[in-house]
PDB file of N, CA and C in Angstrom:
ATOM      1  N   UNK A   1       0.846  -1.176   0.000  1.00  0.00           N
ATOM      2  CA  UNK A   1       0.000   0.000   0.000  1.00  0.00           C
ATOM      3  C   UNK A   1       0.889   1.235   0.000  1.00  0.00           C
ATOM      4  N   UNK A   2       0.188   2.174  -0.503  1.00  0.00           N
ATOM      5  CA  UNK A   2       1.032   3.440  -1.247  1.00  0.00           C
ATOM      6  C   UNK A   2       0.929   4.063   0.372  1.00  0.00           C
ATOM      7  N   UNK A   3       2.420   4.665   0.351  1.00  0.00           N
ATOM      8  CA  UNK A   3       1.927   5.701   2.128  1.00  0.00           C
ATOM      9  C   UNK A   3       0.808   6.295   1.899  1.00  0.00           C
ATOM     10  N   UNK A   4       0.495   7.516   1.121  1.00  0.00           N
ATOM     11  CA  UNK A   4      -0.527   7.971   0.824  1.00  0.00           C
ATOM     12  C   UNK A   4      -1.838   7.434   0.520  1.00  0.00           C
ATOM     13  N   UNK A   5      -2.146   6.389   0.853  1.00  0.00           N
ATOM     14  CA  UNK A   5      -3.527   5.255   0.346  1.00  0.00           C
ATOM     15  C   UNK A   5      -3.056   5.140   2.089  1.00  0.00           C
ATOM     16  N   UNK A   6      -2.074   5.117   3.000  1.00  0.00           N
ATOM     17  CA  UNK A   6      -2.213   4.117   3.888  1.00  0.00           C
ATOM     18  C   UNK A   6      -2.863   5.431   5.289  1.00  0.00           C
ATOM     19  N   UNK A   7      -2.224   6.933   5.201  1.00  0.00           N
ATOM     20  CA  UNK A   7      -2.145   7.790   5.740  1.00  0.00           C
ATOM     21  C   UNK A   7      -3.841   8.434   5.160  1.00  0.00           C
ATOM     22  N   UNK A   8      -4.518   7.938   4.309  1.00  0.00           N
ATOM     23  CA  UNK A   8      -5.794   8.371   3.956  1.00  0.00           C
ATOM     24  C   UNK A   8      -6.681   7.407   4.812  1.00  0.00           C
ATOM     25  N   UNK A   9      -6.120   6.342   4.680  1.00  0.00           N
ATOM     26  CA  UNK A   9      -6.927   5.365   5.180  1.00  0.00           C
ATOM     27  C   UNK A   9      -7.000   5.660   6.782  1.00  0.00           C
ATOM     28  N   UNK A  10      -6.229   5.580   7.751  1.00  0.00           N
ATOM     29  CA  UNK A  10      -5.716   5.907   8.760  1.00  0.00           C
ATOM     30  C   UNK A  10      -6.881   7.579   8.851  1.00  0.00           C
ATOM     31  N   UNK A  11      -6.276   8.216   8.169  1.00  0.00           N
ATOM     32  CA  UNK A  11      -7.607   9.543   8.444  1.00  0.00           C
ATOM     33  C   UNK A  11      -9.063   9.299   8.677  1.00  0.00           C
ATOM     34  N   UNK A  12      -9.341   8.523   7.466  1.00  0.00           N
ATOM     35  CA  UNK A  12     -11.137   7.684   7.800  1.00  0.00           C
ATOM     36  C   UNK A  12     -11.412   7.084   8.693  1.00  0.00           C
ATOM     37  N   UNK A  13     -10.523   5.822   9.337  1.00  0.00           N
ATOM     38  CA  UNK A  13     -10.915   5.305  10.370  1.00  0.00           C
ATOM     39  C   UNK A  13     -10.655   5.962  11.836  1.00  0.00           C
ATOM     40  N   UNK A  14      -9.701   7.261  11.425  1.00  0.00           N
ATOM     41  CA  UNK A  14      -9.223   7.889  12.961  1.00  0.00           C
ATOM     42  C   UNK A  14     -10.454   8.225  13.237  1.00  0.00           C
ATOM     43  N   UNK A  15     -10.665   9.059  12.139  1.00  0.00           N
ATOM     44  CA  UNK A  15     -11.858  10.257  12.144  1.00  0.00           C
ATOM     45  C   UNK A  15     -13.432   9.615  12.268  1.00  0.00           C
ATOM     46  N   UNK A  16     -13.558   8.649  12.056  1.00  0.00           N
ATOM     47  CA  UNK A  16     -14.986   7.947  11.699  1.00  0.00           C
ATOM     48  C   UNK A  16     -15.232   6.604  12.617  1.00  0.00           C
ATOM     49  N   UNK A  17     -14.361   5.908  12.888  1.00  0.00           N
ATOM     50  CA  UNK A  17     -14.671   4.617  13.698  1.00  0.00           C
ATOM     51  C   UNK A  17     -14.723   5.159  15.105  1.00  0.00           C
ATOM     52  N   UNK A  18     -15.926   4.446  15.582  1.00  0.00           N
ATOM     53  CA  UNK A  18     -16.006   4.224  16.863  1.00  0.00           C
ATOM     54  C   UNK A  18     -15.964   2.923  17.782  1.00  0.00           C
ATOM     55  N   UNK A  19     -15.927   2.650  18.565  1.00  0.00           N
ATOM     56  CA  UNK A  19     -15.357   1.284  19.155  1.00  0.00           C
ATOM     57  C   UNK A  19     -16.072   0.406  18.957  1.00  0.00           C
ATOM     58  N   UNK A  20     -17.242   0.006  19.133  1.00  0.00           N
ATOM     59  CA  UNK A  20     -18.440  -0.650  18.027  1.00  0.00           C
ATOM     60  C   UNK A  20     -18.069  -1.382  16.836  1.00  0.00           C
ATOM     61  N   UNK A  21     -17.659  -0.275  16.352  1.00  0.00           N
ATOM     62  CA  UNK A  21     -17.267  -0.993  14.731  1.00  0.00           C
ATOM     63  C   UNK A  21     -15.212  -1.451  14.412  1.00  0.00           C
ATOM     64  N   UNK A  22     -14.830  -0.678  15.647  1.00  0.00           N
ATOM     65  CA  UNK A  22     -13.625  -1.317  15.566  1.00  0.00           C
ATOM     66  C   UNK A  22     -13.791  -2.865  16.064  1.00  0.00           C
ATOM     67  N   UNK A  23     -14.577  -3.580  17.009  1.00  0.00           N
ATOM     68  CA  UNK A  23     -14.949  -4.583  17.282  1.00  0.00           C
ATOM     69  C   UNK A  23     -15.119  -5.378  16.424  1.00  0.00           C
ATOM     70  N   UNK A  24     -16.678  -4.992  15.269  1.00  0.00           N
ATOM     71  CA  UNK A  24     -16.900  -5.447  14.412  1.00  0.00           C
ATOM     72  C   UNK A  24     -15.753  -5.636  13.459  1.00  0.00           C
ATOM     73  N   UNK A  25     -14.703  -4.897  13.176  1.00  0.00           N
ATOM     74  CA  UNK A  25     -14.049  -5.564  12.400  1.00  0.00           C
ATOM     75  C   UNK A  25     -12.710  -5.773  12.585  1.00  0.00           C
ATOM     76  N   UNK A  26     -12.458  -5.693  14.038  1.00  0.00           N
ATOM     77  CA  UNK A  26     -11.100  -6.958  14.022  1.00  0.00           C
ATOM     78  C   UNK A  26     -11.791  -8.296  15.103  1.00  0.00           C
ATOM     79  N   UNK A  27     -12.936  -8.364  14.926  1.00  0.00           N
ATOM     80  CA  UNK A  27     -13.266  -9.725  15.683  1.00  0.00           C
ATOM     81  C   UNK A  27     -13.356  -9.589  17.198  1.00  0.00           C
ATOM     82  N   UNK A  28     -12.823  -8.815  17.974  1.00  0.00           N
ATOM     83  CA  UNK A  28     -12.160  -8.647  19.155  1.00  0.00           C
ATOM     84  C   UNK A  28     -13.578  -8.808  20.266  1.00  0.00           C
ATOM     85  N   UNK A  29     -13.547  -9.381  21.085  1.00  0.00           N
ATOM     86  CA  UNK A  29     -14.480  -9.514  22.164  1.00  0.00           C
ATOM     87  C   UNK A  29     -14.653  -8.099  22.825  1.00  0.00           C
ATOM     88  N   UNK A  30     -15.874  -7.522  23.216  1.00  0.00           N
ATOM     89  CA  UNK A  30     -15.923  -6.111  24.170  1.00  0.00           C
ATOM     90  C   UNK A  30     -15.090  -6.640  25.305  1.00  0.00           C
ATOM     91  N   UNK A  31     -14.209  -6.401  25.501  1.00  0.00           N
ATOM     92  CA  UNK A  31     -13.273  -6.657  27.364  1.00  0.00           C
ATOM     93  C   UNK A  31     -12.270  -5.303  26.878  1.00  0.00           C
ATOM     94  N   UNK A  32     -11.273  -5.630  28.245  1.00  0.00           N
ATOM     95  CA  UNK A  32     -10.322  -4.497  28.703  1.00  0.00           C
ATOM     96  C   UNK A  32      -9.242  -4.544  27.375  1.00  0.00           C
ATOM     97  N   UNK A  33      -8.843  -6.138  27.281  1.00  0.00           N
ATOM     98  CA  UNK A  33      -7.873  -6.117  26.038  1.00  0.00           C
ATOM     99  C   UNK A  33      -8.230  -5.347  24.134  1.00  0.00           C
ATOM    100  N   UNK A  34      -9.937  -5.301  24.195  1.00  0.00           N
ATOM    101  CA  UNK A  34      -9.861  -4.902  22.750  1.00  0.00           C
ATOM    102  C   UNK A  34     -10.042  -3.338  23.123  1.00  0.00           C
ATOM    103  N   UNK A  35     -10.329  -2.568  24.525  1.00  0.00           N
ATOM    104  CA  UNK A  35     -10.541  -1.605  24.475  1.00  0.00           C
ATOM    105  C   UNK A  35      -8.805  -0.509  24.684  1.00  0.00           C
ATOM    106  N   UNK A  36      -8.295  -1.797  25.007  1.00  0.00           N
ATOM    107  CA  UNK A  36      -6.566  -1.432  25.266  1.00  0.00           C
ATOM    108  C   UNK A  36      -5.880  -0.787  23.973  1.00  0.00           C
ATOM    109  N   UNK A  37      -6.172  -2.282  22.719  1.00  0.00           N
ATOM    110  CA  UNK A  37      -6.115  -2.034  21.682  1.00  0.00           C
ATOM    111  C   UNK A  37      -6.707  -0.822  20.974  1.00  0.00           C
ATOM    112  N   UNK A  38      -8.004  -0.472  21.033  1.00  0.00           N
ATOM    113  CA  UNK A  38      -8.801   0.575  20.815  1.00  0.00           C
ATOM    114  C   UNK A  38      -8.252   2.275  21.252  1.00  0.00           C
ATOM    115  N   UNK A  39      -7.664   2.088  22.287  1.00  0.00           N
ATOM    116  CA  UNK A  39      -7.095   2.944  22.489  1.00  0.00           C
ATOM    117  C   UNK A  39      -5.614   3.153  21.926  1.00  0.00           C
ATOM    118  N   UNK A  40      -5.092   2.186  21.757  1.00  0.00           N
ATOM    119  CA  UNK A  40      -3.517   2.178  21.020  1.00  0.00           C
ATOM    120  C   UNK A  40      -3.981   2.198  19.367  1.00  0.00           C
ATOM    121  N   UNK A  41      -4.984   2.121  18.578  1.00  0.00           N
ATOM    122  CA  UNK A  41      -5.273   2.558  17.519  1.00  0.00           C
ATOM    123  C   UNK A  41      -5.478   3.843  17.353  1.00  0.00           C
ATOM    124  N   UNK A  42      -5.890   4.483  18.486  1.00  0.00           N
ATOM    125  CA  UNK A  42      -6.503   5.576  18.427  1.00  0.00           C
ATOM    126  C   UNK A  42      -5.541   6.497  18.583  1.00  0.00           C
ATOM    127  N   UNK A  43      -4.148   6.514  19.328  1.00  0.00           N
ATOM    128  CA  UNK A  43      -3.114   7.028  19.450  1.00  0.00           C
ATOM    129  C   UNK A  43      -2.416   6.784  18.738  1.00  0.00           C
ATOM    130  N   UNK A  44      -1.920   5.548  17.823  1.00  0.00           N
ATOM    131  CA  UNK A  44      -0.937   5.449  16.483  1.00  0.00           C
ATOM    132  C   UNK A  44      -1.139   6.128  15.576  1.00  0.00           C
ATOM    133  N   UNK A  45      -2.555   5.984  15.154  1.00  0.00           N
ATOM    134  CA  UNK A  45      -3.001   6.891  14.023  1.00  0.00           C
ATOM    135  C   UNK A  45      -3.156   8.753  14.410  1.00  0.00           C
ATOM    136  N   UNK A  46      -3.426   9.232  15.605  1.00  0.00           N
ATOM    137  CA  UNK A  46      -2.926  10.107  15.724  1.00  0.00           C
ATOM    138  C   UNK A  46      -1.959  11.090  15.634  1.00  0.00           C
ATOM    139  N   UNK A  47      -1.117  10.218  16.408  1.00  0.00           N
ATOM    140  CA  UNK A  47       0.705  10.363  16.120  1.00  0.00           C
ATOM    141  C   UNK A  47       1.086  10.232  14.709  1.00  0.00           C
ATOM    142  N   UNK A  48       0.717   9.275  13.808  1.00  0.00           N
ATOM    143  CA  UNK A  48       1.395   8.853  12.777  1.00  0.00           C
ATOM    144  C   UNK A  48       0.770  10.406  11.749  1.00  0.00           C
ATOM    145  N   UNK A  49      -0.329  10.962  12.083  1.00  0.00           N
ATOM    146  CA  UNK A  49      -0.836  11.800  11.080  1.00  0.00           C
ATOM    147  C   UNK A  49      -0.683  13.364  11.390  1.00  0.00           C
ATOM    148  N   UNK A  50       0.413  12.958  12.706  1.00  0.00           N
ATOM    149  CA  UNK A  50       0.687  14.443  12.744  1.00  0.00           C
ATOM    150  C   UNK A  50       2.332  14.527  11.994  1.00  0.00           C
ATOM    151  N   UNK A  51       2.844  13.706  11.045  1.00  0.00           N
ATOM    152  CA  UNK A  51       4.027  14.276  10.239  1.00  0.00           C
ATOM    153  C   UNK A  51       3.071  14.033   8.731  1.00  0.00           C
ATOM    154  N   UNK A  52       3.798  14.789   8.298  1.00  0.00           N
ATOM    155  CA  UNK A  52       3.560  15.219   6.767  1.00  0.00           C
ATOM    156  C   UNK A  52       4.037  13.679   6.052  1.00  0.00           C
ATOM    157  N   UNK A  53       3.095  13.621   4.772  1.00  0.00           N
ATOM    158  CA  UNK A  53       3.552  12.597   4.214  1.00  0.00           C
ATOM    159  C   UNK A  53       5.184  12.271   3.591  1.00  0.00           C
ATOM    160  N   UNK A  54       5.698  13.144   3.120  1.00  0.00           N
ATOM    161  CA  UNK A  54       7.336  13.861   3.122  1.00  0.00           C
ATOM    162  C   UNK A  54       7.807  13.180   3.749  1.00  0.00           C
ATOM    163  N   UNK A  55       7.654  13.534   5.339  1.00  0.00           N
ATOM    164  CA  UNK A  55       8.626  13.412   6.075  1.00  0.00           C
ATOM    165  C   UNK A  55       8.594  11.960   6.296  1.00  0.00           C
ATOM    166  N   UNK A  56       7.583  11.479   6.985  1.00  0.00           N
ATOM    167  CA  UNK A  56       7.173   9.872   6.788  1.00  0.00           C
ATOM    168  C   UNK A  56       7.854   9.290   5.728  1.00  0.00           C
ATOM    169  N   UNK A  57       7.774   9.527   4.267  1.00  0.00           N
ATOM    170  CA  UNK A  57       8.835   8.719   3.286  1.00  0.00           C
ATOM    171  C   UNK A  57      10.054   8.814   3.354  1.00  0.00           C
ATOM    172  N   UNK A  58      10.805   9.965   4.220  1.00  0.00           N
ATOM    173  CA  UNK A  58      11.885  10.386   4.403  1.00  0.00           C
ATOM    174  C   UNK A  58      12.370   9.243   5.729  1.00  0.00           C
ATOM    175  N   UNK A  59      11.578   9.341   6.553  1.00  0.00           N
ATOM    176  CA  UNK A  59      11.966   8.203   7.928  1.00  0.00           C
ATOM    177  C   UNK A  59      12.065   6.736   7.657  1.00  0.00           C
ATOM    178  N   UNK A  60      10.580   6.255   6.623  1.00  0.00           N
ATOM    179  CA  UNK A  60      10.726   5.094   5.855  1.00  0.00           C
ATOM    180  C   UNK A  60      11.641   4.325   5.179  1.00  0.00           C
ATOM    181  N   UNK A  61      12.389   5.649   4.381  1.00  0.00           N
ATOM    182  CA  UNK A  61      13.035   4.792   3.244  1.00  0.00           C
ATOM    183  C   UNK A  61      12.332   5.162   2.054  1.00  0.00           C
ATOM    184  N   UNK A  62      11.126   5.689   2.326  1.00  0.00           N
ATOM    185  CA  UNK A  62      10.437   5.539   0.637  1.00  0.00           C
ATOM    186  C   UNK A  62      11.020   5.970  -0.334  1.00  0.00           C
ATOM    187  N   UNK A  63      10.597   6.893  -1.654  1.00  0.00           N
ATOM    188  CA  UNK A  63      11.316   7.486  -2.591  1.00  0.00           C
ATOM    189  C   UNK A  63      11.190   8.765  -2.455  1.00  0.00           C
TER     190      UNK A  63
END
């Protein structure tokens, strides 16, 4: 996946999923562990979308 397809994607689900449907689609039982997870999604994609796509290919390796 293209960074840019991956950093769009990451925007929709930051911006739009709620824990409900993060459930629904990684399988995960309602307990402490998928809401752990839920919360460490919710902070990766945060973090990850506060650098510019640039710089991200620059840290990567990309082109």
């Amino acid at each position: 996946m293209k960074l840019s397809l991956l950093l769009e994607a990451l925007r929709q689900r930051y911006c739009n999923m709620n824990y409900s449907e993060f459930l629904e689609r990684t399988g995960f039982n309602e307990d402490q562990y998928s809401l752990e997870k839920f919360s460490t999604f919710q902070e990766a994609s945060r973090n990850l979308l506060e650098f510019d796509e640039k710089t991200l290919e620059k840290i990567l390796g990309g082109e």
